[in-house]
C-alpha atoms as a PDB file:
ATOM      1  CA  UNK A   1      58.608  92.354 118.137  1.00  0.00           C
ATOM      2  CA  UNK A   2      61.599  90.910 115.924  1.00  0.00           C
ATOM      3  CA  UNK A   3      59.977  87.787 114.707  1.00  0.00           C
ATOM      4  CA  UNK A   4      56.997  85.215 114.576  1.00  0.00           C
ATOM      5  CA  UNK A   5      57.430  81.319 114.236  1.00  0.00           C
ATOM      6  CA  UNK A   6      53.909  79.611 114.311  1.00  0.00           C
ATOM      7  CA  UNK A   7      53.904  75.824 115.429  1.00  0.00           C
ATOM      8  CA  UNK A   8      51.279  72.805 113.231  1.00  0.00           C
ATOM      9  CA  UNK A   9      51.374  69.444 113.914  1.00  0.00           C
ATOM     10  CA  UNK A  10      53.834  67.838 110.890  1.00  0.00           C
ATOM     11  CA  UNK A  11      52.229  67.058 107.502  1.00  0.00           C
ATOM     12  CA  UNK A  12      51.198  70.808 107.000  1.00  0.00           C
ATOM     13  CA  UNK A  13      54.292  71.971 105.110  1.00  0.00           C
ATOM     14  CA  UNK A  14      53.111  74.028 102.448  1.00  0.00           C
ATOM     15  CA  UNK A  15      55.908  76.215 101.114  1.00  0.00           C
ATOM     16  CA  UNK A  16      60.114  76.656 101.474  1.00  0.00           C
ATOM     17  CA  UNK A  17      58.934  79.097 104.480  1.00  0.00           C
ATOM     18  CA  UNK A  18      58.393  76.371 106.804  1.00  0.00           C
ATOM     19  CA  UNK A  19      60.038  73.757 108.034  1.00  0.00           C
ATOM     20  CA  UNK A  20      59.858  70.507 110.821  1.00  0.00           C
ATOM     21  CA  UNK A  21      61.209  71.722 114.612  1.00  0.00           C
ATOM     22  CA  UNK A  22      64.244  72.253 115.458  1.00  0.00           C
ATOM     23  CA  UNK A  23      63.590  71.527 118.840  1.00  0.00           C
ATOM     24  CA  UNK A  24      60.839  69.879 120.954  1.00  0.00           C
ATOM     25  CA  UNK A  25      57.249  72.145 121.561  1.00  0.00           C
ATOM     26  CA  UNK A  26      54.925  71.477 124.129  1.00  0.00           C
ATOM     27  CA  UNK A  27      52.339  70.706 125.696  1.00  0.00           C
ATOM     28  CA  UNK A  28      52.630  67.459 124.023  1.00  0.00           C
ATOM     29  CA  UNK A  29      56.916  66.872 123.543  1.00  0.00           C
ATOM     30  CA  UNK A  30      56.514  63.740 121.988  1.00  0.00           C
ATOM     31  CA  UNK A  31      54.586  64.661 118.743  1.00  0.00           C
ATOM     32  CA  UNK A  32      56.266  65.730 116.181  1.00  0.00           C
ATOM     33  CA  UNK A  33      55.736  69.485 114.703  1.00  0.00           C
ATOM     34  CA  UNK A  34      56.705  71.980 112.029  1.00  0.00           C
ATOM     35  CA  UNK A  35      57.273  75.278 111.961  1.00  0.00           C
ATOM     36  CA  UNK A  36      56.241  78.447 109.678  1.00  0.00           C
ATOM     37  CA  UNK A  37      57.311  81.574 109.392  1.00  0.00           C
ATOM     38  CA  UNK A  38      54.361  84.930 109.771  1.00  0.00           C
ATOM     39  CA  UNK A  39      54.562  85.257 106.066  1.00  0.00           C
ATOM     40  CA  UNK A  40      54.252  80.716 105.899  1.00  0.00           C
ATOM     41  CA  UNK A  41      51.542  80.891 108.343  1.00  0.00           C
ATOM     42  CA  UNK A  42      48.818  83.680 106.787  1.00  0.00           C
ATOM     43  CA  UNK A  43      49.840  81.544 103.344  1.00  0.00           C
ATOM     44  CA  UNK A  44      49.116  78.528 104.434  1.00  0.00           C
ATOM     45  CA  UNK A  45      45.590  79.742 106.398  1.00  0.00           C
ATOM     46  CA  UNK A  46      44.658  81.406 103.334  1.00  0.00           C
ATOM     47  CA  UNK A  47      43.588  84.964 105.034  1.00  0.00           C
ATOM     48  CA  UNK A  48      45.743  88.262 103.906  1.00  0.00           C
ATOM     49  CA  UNK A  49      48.104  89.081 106.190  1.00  0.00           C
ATOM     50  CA  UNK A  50      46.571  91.727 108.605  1.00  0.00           C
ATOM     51  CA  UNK A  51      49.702  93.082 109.893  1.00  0.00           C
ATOM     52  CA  UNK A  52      51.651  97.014 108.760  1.00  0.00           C
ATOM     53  CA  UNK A  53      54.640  96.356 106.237  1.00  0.00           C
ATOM     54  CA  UNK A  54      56.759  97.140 108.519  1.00  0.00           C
ATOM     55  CA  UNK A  55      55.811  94.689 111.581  1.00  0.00           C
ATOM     56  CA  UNK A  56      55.893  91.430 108.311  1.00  0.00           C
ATOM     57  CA  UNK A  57      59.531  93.230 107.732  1.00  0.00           C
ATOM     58  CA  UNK A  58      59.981  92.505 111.311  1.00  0.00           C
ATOM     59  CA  UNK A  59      58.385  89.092 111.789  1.00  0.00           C
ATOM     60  CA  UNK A  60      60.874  88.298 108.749  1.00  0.00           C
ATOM     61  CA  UNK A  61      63.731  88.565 110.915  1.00  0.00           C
ATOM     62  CA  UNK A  62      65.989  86.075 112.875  1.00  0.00           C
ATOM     63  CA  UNK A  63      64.740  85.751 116.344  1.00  0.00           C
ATOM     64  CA  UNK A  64      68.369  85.321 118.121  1.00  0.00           C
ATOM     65  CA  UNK A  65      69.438  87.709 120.956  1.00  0.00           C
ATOM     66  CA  UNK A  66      72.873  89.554 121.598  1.00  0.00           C
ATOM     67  CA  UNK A  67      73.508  87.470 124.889  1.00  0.00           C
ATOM     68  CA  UNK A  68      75.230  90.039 126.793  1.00  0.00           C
ATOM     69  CA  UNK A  69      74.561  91.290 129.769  1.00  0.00           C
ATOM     70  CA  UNK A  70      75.092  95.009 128.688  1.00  0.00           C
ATOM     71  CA  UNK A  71      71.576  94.814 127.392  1.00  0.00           C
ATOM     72  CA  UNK A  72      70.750  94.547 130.855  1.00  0.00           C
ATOM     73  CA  UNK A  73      70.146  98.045 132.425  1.00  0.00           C
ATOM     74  CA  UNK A  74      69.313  98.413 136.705  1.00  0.00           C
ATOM     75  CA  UNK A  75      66.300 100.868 136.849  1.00  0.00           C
ATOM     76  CA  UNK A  76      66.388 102.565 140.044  1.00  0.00           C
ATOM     77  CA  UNK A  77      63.060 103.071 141.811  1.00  0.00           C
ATOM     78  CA  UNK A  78      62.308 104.613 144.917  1.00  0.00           C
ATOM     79  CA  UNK A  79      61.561 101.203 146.980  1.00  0.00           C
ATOM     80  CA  UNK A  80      63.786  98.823 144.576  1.00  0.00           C
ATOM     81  CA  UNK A  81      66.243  98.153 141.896  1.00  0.00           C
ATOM     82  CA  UNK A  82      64.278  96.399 138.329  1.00  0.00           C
ATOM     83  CA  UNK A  83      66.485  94.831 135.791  1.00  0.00           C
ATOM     84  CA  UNK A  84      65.072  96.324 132.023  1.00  0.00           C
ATOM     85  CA  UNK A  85      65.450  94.379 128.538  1.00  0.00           C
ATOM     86  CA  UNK A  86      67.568  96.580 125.850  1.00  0.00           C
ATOM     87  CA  UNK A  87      67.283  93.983 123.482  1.00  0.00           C
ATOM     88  CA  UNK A  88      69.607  93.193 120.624  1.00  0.00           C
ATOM     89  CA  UNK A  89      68.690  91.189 117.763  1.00  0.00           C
ATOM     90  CA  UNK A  90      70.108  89.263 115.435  1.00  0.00           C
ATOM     91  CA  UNK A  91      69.935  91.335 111.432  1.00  0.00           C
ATOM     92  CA  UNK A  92      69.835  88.190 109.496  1.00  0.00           C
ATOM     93  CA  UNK A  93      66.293  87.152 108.185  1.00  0.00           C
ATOM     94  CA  UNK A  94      64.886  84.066 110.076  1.00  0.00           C
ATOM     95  CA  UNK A  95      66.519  80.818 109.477  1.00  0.00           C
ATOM     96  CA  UNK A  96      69.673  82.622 107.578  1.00  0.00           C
ATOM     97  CA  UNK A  97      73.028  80.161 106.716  1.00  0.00           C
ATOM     98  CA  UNK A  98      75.680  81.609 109.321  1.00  0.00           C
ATOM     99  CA  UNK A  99      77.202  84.767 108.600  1.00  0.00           C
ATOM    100  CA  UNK A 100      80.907  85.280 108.199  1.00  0.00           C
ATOM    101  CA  UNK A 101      81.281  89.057 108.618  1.00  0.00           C
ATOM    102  CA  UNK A 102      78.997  92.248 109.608  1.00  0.00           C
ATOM    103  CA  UNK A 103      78.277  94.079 106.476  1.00  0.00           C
ATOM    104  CA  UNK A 104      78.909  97.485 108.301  1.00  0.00           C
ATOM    105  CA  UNK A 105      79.172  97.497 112.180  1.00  0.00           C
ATOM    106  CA  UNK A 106      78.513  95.602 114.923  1.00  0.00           C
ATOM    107  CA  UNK A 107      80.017  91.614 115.325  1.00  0.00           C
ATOM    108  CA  UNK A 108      79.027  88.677 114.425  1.00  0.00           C
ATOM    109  CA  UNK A 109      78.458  85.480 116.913  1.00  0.00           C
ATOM    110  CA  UNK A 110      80.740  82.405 116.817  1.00  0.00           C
ATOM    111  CA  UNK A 111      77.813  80.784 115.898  1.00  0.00           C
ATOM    112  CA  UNK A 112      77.073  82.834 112.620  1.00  0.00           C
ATOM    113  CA  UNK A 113      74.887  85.738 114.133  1.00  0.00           C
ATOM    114  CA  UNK A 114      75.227  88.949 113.372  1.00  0.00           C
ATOM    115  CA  UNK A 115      74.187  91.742 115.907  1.00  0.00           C
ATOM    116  CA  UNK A 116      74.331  95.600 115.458  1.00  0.00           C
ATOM    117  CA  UNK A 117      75.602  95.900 118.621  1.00  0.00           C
ATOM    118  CA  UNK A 118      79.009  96.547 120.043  1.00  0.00           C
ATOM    119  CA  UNK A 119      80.335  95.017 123.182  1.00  0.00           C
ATOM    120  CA  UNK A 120      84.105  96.376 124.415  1.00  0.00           C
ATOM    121  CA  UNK A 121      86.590  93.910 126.130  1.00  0.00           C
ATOM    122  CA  UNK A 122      89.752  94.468 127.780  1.00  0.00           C
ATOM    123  CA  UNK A 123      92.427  94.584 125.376  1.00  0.00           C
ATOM    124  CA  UNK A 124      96.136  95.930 127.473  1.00  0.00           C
ATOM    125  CA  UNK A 125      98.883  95.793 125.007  1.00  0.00           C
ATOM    126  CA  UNK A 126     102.595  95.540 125.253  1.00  0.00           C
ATOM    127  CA  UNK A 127     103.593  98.306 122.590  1.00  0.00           C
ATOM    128  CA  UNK A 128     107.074  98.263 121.687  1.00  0.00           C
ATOM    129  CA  UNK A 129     108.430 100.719 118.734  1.00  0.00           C
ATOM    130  CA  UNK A 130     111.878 100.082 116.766  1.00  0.00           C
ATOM    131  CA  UNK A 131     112.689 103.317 115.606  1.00  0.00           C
ATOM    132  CA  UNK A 132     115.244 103.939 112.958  1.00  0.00           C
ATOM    133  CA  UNK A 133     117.921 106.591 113.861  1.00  0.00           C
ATOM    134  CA  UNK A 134     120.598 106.190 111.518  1.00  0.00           C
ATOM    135  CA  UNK A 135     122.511 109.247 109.685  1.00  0.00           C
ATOM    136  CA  UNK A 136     119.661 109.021 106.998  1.00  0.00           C
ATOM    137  CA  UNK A 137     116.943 110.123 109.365  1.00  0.00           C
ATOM    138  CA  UNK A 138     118.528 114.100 109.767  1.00  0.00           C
ATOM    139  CA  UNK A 139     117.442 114.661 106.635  1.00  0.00           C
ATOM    140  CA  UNK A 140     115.451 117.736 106.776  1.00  0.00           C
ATOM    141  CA  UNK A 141     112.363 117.215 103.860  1.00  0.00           C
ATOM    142  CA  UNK A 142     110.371 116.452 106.964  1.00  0.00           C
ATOM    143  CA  UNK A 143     109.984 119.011 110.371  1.00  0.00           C
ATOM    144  CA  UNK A 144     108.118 118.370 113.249  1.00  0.00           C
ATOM    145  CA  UNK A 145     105.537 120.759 113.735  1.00  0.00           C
ATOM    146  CA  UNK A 146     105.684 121.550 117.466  1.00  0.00           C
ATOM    147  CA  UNK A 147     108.280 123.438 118.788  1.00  0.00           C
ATOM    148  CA  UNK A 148     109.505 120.956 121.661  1.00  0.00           C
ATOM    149  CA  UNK A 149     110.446 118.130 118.595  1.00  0.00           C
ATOM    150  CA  UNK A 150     112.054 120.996 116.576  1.00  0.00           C
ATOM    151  CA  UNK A 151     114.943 121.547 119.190  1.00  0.00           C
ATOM    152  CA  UNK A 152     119.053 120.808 118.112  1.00  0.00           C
ATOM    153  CA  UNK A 153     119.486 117.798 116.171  1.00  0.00           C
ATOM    154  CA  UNK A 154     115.857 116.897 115.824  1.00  0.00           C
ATOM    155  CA  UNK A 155     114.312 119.298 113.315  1.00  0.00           C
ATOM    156  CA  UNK A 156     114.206 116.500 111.025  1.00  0.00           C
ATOM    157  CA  UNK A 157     112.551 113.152 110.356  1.00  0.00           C
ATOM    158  CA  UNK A 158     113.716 111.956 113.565  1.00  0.00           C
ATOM    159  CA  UNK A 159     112.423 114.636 115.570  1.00  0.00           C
ATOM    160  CA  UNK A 160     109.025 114.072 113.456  1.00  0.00           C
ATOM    161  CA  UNK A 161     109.165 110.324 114.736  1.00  0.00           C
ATOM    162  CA  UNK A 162     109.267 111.673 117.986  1.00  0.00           C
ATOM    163  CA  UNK A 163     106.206 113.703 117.188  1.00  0.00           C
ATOM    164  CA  UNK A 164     104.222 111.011 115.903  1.00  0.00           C
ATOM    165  CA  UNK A 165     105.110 108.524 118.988  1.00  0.00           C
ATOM    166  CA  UNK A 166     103.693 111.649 121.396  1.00  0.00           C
ATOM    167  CA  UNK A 167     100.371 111.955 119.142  1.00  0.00           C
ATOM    168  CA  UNK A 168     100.059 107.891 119.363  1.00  0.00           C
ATOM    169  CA  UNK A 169     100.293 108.094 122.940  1.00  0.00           C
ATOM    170  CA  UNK A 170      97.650 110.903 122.814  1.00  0.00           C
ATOM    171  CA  UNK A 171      95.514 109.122 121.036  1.00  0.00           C
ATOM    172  CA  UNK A 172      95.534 106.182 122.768  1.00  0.00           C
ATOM    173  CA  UNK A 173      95.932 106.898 126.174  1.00  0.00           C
ATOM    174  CA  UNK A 174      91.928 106.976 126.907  1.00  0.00           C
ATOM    175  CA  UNK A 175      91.735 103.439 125.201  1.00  0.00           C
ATOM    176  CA  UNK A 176      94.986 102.027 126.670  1.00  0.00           C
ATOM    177  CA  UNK A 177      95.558 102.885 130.127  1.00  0.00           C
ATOM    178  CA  UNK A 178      97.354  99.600 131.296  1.00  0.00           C
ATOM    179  CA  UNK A 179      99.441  99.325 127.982  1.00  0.00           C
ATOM    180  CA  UNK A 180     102.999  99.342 128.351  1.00  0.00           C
ATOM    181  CA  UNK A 181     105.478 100.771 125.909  1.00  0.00           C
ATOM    182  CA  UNK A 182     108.954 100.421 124.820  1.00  0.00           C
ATOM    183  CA  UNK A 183     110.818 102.196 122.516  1.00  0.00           C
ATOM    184  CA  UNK A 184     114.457 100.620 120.424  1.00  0.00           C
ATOM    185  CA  UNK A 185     116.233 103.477 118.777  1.00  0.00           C
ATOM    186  CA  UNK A 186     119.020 101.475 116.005  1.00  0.00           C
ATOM    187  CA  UNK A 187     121.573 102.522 113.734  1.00  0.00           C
ATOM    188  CA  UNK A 188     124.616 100.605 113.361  1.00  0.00           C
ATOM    189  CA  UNK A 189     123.682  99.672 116.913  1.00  0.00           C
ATOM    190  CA  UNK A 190     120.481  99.190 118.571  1.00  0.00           C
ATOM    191  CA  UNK A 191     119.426 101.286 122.522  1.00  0.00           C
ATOM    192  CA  UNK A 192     116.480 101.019 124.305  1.00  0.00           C
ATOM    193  CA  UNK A 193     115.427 104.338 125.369  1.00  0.00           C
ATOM    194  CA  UNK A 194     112.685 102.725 127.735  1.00  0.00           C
ATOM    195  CA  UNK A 195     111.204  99.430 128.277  1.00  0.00           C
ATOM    196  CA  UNK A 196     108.017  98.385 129.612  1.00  0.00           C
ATOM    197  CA  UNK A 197     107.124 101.511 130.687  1.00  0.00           C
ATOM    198  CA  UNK A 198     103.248 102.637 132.009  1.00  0.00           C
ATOM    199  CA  UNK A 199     101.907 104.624 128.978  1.00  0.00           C
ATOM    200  CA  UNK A 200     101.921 108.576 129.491  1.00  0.00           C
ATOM    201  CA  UNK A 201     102.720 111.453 127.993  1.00  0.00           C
ATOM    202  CA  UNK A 202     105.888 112.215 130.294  1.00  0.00           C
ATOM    203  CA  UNK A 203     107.740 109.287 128.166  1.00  0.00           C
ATOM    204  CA  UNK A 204     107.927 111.364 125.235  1.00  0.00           C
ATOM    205  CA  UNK A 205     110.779 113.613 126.962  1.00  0.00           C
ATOM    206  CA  UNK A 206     112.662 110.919 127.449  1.00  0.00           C
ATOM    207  CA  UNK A 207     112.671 110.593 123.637  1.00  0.00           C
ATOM    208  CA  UNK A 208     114.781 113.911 122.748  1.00  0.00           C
ATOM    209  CA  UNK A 209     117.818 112.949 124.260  1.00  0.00           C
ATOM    210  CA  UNK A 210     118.461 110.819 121.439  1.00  0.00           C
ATOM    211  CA  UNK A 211     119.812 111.923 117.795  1.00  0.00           C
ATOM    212  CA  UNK A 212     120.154 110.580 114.883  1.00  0.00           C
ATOM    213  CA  UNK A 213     123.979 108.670 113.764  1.00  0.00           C
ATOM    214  CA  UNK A 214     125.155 104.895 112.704  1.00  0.00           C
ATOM    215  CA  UNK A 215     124.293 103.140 109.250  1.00  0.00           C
ATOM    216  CA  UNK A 216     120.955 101.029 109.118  1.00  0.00           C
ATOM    217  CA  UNK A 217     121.311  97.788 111.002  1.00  0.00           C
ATOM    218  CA  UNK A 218     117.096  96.112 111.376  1.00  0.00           C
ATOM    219  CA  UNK A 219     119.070  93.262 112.717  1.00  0.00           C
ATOM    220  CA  UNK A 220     120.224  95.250 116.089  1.00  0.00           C
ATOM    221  CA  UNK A 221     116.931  96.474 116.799  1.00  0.00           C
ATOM    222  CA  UNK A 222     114.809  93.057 116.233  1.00  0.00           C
ATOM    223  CA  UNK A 223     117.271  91.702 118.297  1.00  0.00           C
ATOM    224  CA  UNK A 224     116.755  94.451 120.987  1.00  0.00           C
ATOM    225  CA  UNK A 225     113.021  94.120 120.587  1.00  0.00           C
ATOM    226  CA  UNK A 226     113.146  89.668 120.982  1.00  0.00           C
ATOM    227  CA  UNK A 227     114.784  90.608 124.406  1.00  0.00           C
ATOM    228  CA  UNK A 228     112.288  92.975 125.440  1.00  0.00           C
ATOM    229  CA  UNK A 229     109.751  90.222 124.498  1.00  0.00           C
ATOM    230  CA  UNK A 230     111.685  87.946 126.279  1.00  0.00           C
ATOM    231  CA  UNK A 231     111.655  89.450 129.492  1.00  0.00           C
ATOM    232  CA  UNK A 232     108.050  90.793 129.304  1.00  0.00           C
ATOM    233  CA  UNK A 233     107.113  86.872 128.843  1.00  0.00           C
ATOM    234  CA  UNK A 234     108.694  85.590 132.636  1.00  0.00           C
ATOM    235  CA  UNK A 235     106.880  88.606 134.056  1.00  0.00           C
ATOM    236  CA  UNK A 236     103.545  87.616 134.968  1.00  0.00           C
ATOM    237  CA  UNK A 237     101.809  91.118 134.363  1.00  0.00           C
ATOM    238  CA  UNK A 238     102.893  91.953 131.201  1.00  0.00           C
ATOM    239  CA  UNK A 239     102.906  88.528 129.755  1.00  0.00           C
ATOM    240  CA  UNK A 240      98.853  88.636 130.003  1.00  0.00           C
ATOM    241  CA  UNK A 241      99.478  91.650 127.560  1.00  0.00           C
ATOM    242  CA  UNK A 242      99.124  91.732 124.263  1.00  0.00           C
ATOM    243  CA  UNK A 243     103.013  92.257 122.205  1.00  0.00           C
ATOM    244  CA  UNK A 244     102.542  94.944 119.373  1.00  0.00           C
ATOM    245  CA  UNK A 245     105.404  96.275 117.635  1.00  0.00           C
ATOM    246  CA  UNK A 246     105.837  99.173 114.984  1.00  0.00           C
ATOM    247  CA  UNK A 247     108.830  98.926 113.129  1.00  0.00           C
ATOM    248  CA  UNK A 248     109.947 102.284 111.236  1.00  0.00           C
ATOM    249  CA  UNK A 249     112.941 103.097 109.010  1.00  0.00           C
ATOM    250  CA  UNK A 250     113.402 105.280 105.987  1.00  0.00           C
ATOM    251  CA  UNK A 251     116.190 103.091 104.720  1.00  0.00           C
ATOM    252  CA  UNK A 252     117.536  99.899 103.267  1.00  0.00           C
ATOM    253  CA  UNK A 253     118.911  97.503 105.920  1.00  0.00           C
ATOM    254  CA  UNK A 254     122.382  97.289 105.400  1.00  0.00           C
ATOM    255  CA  UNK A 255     124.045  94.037 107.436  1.00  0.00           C
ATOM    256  CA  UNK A 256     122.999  91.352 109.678  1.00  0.00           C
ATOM    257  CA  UNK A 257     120.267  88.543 109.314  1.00  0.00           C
ATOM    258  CA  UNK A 258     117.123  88.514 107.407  1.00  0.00           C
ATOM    259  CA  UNK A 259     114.907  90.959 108.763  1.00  0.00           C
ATOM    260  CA  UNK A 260     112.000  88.456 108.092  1.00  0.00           C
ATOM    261  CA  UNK A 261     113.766  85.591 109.380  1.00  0.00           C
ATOM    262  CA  UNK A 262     114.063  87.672 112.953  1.00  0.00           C
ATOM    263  CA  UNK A 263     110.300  88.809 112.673  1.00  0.00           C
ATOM    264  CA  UNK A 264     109.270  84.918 112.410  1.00  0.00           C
ATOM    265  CA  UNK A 265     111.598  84.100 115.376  1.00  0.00           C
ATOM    266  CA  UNK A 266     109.849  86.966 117.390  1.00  0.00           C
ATOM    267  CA  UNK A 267     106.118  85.196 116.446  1.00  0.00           C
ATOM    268  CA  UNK A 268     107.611  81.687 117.625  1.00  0.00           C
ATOM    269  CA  UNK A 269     108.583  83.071 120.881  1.00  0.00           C
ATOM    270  CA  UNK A 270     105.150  84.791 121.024  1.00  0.00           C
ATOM    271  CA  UNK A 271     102.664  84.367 118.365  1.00  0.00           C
ATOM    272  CA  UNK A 272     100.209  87.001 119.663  1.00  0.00           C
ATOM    273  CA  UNK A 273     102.453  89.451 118.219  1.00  0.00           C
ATOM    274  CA  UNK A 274     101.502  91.737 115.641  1.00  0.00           C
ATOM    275  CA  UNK A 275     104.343  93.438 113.856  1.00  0.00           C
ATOM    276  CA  UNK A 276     103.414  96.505 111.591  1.00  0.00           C
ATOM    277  CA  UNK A 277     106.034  98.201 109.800  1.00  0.00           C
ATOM    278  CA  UNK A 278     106.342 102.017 108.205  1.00  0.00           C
ATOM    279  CA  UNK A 279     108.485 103.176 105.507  1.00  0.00           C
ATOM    280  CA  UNK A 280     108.952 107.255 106.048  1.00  0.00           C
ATOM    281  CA  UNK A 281     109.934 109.577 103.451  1.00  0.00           C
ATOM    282  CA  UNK A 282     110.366 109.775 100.155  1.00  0.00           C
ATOM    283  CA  UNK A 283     113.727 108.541  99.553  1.00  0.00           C
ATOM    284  CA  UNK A 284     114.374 105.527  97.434  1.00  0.00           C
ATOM    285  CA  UNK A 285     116.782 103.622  99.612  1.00  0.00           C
ATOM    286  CA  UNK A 286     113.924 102.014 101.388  1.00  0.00           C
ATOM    287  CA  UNK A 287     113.311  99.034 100.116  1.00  0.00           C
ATOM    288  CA  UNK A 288     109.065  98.717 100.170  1.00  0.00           C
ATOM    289  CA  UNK A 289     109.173  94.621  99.474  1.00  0.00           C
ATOM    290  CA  UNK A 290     110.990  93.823 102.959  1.00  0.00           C
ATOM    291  CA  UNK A 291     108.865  95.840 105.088  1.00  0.00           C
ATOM    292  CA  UNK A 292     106.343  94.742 103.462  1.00  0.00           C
ATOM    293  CA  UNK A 293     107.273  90.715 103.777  1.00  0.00           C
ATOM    294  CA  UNK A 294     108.349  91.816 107.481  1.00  0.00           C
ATOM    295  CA  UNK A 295     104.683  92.980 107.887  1.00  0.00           C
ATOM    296  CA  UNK A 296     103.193  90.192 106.718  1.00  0.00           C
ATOM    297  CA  UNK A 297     105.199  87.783 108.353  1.00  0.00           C
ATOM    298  CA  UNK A 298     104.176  89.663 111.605  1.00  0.00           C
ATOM    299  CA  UNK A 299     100.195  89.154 110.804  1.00  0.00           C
ATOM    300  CA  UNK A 300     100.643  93.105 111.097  1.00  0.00           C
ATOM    301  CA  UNK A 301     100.310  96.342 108.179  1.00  0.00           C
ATOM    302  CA  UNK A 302     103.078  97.868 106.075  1.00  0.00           C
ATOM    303  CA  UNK A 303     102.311 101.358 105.832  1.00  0.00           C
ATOM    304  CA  UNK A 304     104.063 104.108 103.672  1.00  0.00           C
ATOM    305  CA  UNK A 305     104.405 107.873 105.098  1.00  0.00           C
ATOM    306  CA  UNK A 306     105.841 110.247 102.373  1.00  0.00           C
ATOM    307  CA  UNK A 307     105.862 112.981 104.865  1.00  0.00           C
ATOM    308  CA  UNK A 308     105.267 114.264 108.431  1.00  0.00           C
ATOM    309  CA  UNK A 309     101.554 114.597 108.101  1.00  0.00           C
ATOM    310  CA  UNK A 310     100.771 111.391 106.374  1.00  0.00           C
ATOM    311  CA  UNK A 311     103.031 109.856 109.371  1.00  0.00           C
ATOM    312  CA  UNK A 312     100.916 111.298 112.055  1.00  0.00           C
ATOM    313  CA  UNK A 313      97.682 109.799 110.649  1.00  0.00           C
ATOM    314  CA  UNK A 314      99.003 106.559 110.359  1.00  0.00           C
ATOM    315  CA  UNK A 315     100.474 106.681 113.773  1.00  0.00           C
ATOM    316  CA  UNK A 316      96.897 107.513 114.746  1.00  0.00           C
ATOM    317  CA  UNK A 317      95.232 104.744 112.929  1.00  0.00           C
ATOM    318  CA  UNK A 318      97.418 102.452 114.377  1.00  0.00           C
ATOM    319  CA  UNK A 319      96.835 104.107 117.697  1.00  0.00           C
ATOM    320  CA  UNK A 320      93.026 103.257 116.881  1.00  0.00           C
ATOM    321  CA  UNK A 321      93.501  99.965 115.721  1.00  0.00           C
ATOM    322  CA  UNK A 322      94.412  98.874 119.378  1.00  0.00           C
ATOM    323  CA  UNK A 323      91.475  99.855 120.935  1.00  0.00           C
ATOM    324  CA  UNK A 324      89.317  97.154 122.405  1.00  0.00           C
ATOM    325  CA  UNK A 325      87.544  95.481 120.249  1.00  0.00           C
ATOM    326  CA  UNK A 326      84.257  93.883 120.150  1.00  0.00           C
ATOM    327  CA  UNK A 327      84.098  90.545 122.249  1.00  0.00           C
ATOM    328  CA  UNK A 328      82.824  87.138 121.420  1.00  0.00           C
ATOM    329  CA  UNK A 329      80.273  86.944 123.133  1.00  0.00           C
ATOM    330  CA  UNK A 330      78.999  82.986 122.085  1.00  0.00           C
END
C-alpha cells in the first residue's frame, strides 16, 4: 500500500493534485481521462478522508518499484517453489521532478527515482600502488605497529607503508576477491615489486625485501605504473578490470616530467582510471598542491596522513571505497 491514483473522465480537474493521464486507461482506451491523487480524490468528492494518517502519508507517495529481481525471494514449500514480492518503492511523493541524489542511502534510478534499497554489482579492480621509497622515507617519526613491519631497515615510514598496504588488503579482501594488485616502489629509480598479482595476504611478504634509498623521482614510478597499465590492457582478463592507483610519497618530486602531465597520459590510455594520491608525514618537503592537481587530474582523492594511524584509516577508506557499489538498475 504505497500509493492511490483514482481515474475521472477529463473535465473534473479540481486542484494542482490532479492531472490528465499519462498513459491510456481502460475499459474504454480511446476517451480521454485524468488522474487524482487519494488526497485530490476525497477533495474533489467532498467526503473526509476515511483513511489513518499514516495510510494518506502512504497514498502520498510515488508509486514506482525498485525493478530488481533481488526483491524477488523463492519460498520453498513442501510440493513447490512460490516466487514472493519484497517490494521496494520509490521515497519521492507521487508525481515528484526527478531526483539527482539519495538524501541518505540507497540509489537513485537513471530515470530520477530514488529507492532505499541497495543492489551490489560486480566491481574487480586492477589496484596498482606507487610507493615512495626514497632516503626520506627512513625517517623514524612514524613506526609500524606490528612486529613483522618493524624488522631492519623498515622501522620507519616505509615499513608503516608496508603496514598500511597489508591492512588494505585485509580490508578488502572479502569485497575484492578477483582484484589484482601491483605494487611500484621509486626513488631515483622506479621497481615493481609485483604486478598483477591475485589479491592475498601472502603478497605483503614480498613487500619487506625492499628498503628505503634514491632521491624522489614521481616520474620513474608513473612511468612504471603506464606500463603496468599497458600490459594489463592486451590481456583480456584484467582489461575487464577496473585500473585504480594510489600514489604515496612524503616528498617533493625532484626531476623528470610533470607529474600531472604523466597522470593525464595514464587517463588517455585508460580513462576508467582513478588515481588517488597520499601525502605521509609531517615534513614540509611535500608539496600538497601537486598531489593534489595529480588527484584531481586522476578523477581520484588527495589525502593527507600526518602519521601511521591516520595512514591506516585512510588506507582503509580507500579500501572501502572499492567495494561494489550500487547498480543501475533502469
Amino acid at each position: 500500500m504505497n500509493n492511490h491514483v483514482t481515474i475521472f473522465y477529463s473535465g473534473t480537474l479540481c486542484c494542482s493534485d490532479a492531472r490528465h493521464e499519462t498513459h491510456k486507461y481502460g475499459p474504454d482506451f480511446d476517451a480521454p481521462k485524468d488522474e487524482f491523487t487519494h488526497a485530490a480524490y476525497w477533495k474533489y468528492v467532498g467526503f473526509k478522508d476515511p483513511c489513518s494518517e499514516d495510510d494518506q502519508r502512504q497514498f502520498a507517495l510515488c508509486n514506482h518499484r525498485c525493478p530488481s529481481n533481488d526483491h524477488t525471494n523463492i519460498i520453498a514449500t513442501n510440493s513447490s517453489t512460490r516466487p514472493t514480492q519484497n517490494i521496494s518503492y520509490c521515497t519521492g511523493i507521487l508525481w515528484h521532478m526527478p531526483i539527482s541524489q539519495p538524501e541518505s542511502e540507497g540509489f537513485v534510478s537513471k530515470d530520477g527515482h530514488c529507492f532505499p534499497c541497495n543492489h551490489p554489482k560486480e566491481v574487480v579492480n586492477n589496484i596498482i600502488f606507487i610507493i615512495d621509497q626514497s632516503g626520506s622515507m627512513r625517517t623514524g617519526d612514524c613506526r609500524p605497529s606490528l612486529l613483522k613491519f618493524a624488522g631492519w631497515g623498515l622501522n620507519n615510514q616505509l615499513g608503516c607503508v608496508y603496514e598500511a598496504i597489508s591492512h588494505f588488503i585485509q580490508r578488502h579482501l572479502p569485497s575484492g576477491p578477483q582484484d589484482s594488485v601491483s605494487v611500484v616502489l621509486f626513488g631515483s629509480s622506479a621497481t615493481i615489486a609485483f604486478e598483477c598479482e591475485d589479491i592475498s595476504e601472502a603478497l605483503e611478504d614480498k613487500l619487506t625485501t625492499y628498503y628505503t634509498s634514491g632521491g624522489t623521482n614521481y616520474h620513474c614510478g608513473l612511468g612504471q605504473a603506464l606500463l603496468i597499465l599497458d600490459r594489463s590492457r592486451k590481456n583480456l582478463a584484467l582489461n575487464k578490470k577496473t585500473p585504480v592507483i594510489i600514489f604515496l610519497s612524503d616528498g617533493k618530486n625532484s626531476e623528470g616530467d610533470d607529474p600531472v602531465e604523466l597522470v593525464k597520459k595514464i587517463k588517455e590510455l585508460d580513462p576508467r582510471v582513478i588515481f588517488h594520491t597520499i601525502k605521509f608525514g609531517s615534513g614540509q618537503n611535500c608539496s600538497d598542491e601537486i598531489l593534489e592537481a595529480m588527484a584531481k587530474a586522476g578523477s581520484g582523492r588527495f589525502k593527507k596522513s600526518l602519521d601511521e594511524i591516520q595512514l591506516l584509516k585512510d588506507f582503509e577508506e580507500l579500501a572501502y571505497s572499492l567495494r561494489p557499489k550500487v547498480a543501475a538498475l533502469m
